[in-house]
N, C-alpha and C. Protein backbone atom coordinates (compact mmCIF):
# COMPACT_ATOMS: atom_id res chain seq x y z
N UNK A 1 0.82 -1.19 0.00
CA UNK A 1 0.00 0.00 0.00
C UNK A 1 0.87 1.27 0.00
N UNK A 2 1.92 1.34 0.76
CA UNK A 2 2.85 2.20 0.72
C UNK A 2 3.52 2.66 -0.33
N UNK A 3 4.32 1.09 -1.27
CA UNK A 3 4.62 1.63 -2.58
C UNK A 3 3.34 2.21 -3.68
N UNK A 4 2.50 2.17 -3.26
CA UNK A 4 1.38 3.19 -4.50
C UNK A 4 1.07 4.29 -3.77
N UNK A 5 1.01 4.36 -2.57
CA UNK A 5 0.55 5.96 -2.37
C UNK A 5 2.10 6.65 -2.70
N UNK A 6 3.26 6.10 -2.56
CA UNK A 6 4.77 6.73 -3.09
C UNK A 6 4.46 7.14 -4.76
N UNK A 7 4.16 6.18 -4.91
CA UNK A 7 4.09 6.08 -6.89
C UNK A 7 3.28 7.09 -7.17
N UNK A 8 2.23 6.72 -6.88
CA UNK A 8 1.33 8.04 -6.52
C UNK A 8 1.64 9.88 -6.67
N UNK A 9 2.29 10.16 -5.47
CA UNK A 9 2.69 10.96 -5.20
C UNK A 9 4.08 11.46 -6.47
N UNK A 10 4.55 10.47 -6.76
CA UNK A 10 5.67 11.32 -8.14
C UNK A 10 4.86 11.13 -8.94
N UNK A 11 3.78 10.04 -9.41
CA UNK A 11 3.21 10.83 -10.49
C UNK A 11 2.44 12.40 -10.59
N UNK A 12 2.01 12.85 -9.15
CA UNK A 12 1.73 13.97 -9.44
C UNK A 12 3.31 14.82 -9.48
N UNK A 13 3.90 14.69 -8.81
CA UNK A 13 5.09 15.65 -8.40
C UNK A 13 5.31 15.53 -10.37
N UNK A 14 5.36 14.85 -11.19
CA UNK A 14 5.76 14.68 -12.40
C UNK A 14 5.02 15.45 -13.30
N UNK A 15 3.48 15.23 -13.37
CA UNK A 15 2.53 15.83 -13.40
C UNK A 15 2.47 17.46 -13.30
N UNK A 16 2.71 17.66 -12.33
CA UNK A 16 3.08 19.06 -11.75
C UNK A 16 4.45 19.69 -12.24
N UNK A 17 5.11 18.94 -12.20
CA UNK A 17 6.70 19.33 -13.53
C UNK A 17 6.38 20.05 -14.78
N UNK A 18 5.62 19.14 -15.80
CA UNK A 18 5.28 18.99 -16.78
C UNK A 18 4.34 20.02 -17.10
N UNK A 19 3.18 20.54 -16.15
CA UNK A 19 2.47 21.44 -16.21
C UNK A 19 3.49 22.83 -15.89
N UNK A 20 4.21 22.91 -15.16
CA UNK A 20 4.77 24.48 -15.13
C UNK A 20 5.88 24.59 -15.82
N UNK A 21 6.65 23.00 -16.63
CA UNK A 21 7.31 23.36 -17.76
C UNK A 21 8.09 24.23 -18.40
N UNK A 22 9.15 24.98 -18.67
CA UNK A 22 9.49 25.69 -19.98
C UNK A 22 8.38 25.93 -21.38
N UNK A 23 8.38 24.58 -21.77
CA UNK A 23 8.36 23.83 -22.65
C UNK A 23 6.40 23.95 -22.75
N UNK A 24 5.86 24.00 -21.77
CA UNK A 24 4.37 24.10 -22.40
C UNK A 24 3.64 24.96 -22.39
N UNK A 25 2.91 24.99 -23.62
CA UNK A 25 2.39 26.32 -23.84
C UNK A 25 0.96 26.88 -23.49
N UNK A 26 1.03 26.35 -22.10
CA UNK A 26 -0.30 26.89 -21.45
C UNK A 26 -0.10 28.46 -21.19
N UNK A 27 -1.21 28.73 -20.78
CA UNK A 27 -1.01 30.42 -20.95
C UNK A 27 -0.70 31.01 -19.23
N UNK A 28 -0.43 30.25 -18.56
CA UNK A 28 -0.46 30.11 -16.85
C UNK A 28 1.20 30.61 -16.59
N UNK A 29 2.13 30.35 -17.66
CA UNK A 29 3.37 30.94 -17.28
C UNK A 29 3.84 32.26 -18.15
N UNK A 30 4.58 32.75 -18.51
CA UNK A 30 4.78 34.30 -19.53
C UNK A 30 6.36 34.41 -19.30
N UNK A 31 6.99 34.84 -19.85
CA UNK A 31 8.54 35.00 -19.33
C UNK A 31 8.56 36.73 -20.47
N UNK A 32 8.86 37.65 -19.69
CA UNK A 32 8.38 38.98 -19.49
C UNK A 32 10.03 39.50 -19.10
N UNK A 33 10.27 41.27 -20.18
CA UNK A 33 11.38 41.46 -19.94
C UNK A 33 10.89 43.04 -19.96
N UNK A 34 10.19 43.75 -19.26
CA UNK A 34 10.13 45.17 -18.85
C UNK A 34 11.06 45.74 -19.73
N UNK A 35 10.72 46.65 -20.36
CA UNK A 35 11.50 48.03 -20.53
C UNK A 35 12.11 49.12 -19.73
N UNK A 36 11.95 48.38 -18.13
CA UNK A 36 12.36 49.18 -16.93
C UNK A 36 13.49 48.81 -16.57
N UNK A 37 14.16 48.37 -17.22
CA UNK A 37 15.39 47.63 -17.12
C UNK A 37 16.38 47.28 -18.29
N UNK A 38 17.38 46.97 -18.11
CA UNK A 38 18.43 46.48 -19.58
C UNK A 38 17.61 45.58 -20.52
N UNK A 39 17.70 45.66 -21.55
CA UNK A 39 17.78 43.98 -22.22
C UNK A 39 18.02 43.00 -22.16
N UNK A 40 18.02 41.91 -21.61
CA UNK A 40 18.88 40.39 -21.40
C UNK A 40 18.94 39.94 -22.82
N UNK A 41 20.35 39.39 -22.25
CA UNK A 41 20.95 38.66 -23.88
C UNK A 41 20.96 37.10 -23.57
N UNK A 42 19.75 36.52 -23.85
CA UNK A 42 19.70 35.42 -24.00
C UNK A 42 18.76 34.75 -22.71
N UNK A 43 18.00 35.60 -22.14
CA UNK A 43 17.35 35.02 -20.83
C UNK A 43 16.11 35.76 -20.68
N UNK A 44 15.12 35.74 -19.53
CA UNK A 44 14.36 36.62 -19.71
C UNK A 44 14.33 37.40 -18.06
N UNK A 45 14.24 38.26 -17.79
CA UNK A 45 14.16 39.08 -16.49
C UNK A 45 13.18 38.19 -16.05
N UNK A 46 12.28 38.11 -16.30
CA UNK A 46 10.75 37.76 -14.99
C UNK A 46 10.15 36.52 -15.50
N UNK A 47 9.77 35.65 -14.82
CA UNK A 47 8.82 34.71 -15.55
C UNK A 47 7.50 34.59 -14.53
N UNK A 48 6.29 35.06 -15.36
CA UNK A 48 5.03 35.16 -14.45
C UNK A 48 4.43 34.10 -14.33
N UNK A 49 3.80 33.79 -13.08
CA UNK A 49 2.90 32.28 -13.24
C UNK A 49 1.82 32.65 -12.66
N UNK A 50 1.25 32.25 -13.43
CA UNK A 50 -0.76 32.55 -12.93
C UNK A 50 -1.15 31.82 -11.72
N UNK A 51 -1.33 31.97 -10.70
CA UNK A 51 -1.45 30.66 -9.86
C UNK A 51 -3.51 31.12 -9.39
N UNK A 52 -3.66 31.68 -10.31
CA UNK A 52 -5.08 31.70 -9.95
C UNK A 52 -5.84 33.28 -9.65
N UNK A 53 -5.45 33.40 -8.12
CA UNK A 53 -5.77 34.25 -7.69
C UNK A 53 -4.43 35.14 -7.23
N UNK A 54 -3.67 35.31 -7.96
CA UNK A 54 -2.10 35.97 -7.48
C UNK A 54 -1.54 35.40 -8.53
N UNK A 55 -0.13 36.41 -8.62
CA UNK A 55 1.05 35.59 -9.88
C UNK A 55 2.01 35.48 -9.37
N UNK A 56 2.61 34.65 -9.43
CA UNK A 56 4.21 34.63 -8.93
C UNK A 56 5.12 34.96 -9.83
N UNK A 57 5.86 36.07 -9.40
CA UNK A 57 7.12 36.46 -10.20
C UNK A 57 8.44 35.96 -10.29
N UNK A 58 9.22 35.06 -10.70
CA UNK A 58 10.47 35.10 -10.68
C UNK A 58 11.40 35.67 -11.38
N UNK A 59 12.25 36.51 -10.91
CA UNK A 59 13.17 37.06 -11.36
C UNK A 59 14.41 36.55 -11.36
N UNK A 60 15.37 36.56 -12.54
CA UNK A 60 16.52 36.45 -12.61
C UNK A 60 17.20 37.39 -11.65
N UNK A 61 18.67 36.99 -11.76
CA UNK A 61 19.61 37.42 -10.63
C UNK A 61 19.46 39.50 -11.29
N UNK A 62 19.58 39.99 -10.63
CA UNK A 62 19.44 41.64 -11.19
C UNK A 62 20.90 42.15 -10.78
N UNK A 63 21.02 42.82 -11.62
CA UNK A 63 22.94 43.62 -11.41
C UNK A 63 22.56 45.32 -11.62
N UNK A 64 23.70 45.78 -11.20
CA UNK A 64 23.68 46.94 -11.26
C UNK A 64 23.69 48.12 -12.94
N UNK A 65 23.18 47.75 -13.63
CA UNK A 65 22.98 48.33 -15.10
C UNK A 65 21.63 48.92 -14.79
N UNK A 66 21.69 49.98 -15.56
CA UNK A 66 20.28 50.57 -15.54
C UNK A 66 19.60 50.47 -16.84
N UNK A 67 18.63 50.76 -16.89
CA UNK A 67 17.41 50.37 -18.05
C UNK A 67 18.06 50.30 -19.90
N UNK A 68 19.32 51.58 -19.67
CA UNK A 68 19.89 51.93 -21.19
C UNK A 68 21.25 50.65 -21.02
N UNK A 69 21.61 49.81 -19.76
CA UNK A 69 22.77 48.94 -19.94
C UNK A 69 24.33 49.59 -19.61
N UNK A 70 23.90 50.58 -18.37
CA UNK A 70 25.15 51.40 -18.23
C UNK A 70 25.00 50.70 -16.61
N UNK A 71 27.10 50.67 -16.25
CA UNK A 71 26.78 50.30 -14.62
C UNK A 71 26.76 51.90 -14.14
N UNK A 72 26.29 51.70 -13.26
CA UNK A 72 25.98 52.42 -11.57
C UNK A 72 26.81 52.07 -10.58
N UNK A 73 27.28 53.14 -10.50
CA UNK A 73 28.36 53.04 -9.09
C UNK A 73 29.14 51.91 -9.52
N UNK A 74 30.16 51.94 -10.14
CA UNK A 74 31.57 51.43 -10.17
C UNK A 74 32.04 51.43 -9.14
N UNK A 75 32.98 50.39 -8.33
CA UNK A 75 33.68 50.48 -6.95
C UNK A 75 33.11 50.86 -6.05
N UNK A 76 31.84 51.00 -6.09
CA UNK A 76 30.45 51.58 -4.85
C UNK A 76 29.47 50.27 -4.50
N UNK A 77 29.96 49.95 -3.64
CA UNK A 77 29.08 48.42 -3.28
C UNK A 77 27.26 49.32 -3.01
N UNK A 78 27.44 50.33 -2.18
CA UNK A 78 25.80 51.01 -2.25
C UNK A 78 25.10 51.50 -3.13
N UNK A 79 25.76 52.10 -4.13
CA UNK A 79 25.54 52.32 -5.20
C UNK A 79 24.69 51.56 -6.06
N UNK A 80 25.54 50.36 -5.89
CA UNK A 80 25.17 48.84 -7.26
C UNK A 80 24.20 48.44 -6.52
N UNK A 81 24.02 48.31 -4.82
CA UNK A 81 23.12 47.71 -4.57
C UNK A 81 21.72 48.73 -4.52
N UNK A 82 21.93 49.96 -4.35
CA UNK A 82 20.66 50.50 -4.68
C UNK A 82 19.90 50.34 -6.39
N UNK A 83 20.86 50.65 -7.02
CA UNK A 83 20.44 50.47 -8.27
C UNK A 83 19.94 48.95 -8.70
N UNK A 84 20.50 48.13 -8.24
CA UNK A 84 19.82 46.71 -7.92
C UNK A 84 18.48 46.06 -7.72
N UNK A 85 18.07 47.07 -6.01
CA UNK A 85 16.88 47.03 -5.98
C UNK A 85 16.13 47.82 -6.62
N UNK A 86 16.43 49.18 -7.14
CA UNK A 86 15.56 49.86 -8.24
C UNK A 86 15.27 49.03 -9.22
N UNK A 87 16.25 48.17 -9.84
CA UNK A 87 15.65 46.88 -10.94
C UNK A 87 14.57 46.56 -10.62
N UNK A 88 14.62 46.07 -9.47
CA UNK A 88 13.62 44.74 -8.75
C UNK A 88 12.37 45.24 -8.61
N UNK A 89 12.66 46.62 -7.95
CA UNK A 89 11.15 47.18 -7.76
C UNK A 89 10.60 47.69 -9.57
N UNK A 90 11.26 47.99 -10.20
CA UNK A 90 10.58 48.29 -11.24
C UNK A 90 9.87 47.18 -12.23
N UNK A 91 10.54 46.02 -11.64
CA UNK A 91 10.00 44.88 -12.29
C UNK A 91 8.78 44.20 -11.46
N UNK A 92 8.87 44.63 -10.47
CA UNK A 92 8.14 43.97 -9.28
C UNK A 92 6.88 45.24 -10.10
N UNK A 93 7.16 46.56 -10.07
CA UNK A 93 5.61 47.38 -10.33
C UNK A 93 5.17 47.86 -11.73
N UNK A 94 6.09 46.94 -12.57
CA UNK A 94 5.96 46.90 -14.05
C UNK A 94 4.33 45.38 -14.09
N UNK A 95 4.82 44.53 -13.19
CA UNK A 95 3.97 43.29 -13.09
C UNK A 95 2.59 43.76 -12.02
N UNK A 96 2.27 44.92 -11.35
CA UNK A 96 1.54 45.53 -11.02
C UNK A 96 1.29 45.08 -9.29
N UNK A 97 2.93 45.21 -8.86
CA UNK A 97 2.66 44.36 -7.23
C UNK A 97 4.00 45.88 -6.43
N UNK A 98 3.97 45.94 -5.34
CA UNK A 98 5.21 46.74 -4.56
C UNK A 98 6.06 45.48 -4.35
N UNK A 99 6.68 46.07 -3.95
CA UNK A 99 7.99 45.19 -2.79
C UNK A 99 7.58 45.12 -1.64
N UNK A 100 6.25 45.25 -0.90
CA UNK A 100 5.46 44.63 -0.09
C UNK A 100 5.35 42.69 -0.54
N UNK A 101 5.48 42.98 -1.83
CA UNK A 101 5.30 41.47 -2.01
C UNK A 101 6.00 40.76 -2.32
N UNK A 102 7.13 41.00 -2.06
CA UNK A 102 8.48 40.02 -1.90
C UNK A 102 8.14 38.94 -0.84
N UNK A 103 9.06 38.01 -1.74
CA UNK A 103 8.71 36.83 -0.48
C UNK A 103 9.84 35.96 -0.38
N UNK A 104 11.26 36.12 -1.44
CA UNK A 104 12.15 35.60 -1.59
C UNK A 104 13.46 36.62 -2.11
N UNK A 105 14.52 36.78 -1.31
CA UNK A 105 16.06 37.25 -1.85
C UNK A 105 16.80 36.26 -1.70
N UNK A 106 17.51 36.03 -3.20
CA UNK A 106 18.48 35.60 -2.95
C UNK A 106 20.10 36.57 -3.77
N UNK A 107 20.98 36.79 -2.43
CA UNK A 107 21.75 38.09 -2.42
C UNK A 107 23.02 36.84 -2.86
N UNK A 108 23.98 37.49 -3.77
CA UNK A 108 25.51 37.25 -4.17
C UNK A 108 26.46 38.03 -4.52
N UNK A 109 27.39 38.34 -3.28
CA UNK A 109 28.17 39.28 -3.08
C UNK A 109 29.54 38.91 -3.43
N UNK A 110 31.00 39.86 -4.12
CA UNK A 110 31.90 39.38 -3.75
C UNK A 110 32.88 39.72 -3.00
N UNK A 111 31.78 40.32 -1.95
CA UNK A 111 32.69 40.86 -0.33
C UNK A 111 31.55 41.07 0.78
N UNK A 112 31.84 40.02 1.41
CA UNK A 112 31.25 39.87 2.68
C UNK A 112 31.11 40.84 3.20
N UNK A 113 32.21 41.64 3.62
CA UNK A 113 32.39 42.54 4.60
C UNK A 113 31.62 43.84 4.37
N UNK A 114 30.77 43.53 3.02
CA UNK A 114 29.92 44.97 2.84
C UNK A 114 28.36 44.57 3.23
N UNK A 115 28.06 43.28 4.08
CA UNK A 115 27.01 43.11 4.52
C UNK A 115 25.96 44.33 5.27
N UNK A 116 27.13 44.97 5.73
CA UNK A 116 26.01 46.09 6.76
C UNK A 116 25.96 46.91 5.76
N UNK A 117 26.27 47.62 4.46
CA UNK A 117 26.07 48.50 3.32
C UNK A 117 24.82 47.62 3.06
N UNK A 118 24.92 46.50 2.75
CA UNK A 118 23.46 45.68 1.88
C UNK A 118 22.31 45.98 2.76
N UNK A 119 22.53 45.51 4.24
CA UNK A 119 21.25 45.12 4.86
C UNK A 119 20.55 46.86 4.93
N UNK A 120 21.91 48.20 4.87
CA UNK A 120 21.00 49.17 5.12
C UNK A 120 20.37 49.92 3.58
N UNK A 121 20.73 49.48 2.64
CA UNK A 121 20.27 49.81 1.74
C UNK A 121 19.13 48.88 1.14
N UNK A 122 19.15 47.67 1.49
CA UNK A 122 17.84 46.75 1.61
C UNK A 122 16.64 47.22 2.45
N UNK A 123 16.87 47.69 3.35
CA UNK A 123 16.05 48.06 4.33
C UNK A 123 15.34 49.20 3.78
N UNK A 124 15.77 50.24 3.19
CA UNK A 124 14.87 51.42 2.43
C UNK A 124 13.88 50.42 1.10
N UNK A 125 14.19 49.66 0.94
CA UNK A 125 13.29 48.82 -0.30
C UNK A 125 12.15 47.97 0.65
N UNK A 126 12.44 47.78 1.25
CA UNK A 126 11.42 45.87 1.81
C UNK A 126 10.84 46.25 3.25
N UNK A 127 9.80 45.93 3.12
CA UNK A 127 8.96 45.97 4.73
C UNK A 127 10.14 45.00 5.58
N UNK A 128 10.23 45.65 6.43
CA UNK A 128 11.12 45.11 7.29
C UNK A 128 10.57 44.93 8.72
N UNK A 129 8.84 44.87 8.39
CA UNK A 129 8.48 44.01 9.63
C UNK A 129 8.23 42.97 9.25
N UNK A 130 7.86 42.90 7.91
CA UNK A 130 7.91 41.46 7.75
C UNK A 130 8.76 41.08 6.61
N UNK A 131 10.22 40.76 6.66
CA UNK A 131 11.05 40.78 5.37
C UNK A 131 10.65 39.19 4.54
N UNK A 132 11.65 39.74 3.76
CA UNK A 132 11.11 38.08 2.89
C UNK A 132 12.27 36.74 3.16
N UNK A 133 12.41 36.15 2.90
CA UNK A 133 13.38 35.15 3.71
C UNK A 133 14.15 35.14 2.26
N UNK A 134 15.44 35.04 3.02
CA UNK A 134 16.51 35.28 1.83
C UNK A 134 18.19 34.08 2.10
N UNK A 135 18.45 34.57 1.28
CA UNK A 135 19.93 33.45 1.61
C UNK A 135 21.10 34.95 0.81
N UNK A 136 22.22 34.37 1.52
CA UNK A 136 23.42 35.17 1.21
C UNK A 136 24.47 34.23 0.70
N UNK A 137 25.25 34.87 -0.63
CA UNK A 137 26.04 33.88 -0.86
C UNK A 137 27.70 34.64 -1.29
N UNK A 138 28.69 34.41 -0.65
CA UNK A 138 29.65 35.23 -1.29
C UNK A 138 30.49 34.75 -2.54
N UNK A 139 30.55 35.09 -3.11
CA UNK A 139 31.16 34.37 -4.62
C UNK A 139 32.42 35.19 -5.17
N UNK A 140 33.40 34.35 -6.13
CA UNK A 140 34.44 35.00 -6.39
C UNK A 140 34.21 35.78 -7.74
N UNK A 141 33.06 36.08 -8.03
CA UNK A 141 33.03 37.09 -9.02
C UNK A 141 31.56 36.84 -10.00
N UNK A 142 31.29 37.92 -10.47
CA UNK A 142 29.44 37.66 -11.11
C UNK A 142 30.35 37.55 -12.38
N UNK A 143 29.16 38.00 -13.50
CA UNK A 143 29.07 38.02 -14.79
C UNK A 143 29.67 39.51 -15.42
N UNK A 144 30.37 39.77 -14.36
CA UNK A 144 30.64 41.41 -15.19
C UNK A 144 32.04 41.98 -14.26
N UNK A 145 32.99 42.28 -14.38
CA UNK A 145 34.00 42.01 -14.24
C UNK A 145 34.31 43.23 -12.47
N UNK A 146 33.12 44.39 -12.91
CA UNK A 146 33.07 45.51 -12.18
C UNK A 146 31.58 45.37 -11.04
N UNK A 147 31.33 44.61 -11.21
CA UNK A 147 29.46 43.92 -10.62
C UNK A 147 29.84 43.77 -9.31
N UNK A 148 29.57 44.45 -8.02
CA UNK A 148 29.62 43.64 -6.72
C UNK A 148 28.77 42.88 -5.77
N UNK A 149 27.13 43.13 -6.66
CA UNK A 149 26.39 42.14 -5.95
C UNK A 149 25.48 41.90 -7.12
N UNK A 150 24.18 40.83 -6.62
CA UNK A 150 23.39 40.63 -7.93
C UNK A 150 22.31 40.15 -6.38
N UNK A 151 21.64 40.17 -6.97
CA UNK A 151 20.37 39.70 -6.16
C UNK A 151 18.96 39.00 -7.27
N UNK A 152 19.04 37.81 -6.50
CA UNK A 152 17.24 37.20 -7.15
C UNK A 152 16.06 37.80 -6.46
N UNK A 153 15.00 37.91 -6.84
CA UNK A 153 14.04 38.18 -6.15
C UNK A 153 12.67 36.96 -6.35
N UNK A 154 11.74 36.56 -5.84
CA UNK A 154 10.43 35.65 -6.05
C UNK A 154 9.62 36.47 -5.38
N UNK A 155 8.53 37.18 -6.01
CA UNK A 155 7.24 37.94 -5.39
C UNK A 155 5.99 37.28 -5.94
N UNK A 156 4.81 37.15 -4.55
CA UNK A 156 4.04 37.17 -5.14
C UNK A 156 2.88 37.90 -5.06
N UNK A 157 2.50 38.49 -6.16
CA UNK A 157 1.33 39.74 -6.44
C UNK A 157 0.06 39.30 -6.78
N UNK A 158 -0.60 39.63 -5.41
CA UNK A 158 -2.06 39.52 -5.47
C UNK A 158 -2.83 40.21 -6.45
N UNK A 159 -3.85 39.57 -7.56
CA UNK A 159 -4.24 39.86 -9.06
C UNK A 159 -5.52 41.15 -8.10
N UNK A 160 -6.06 42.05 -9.34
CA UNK A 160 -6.81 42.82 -8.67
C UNK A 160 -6.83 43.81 -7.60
């Protein structure tokens, strides 16, 4: 009895794969690239999912370039990270939600030691009575040679 309620259970978990897909062309997902932001070369900024009554946003990792593809604050860890979350929020109220509705950061720095620059320039963006649960990761270098942090974001925006 055990092995079928198991079997069971990945056929939906499979099921449920297959439905939120890349690859299918139900109209429940969208992969969405604002004009409030750079161009991506080869990816898409946001991918929306209909979940009914709310959408969930995922966003790719966001860097410090602004909408025309120029960096912000060179050698300015506050700088990049404000301009960062200006991405986020513009993508977050391009999809018609605040940064009230964050519900996921994920931050990648390549210097620890500018944690208290992040958390206080995070803090002017995100309800910080109720923040969103996040992870920190320090890495030896992003996608851009001058980049000192990148941040993911997952929001989800209540429709209506």
């Amino acid at each position: 009895m055990k092995t079928i309620k198991y079997l069971i259970i990945l056929m939906g978990l499979f099921f449920t794969t297959e439905v939120l897909s890349q690859n299918n062309n139900n109209e429940m997902i969208t992969f969405e690239n604002p004009v409030t932001v750079a161009a991506p070369n080869g990816y898409s900024h946001v991918v929306k999912v209909d979940l009914g009554n709310a959408y969930m946003l995922v966003l790719s990792g966001q860097v410090a370039f602004d909408e025309k593809g120029v960096l912000i604050g060179k050698d300015n860890f506050a700088k990049q990270t404000e301009q960062v979350f200006q991405n986020i929020k513009n993508i977050i109220e391009t999809a018609g939600g605040t940064m009230d509705n964050l519900v996921k950061l994920g931050f990648f720095v390549t210097d620890i030691s500018q944690l208290q620059q992040l958390r206080s320039v995070r803090d002017t963006f995100i309800n910080t009575e109720q923040p969103p649960a996040s992870t920190l990761v320090e890495v030896k270098g992003l996608v851009h040679k001058d980049l000192l942090i990148e941040i993911e974001a997952t929001a989800i925006v209540p429709k209506g």
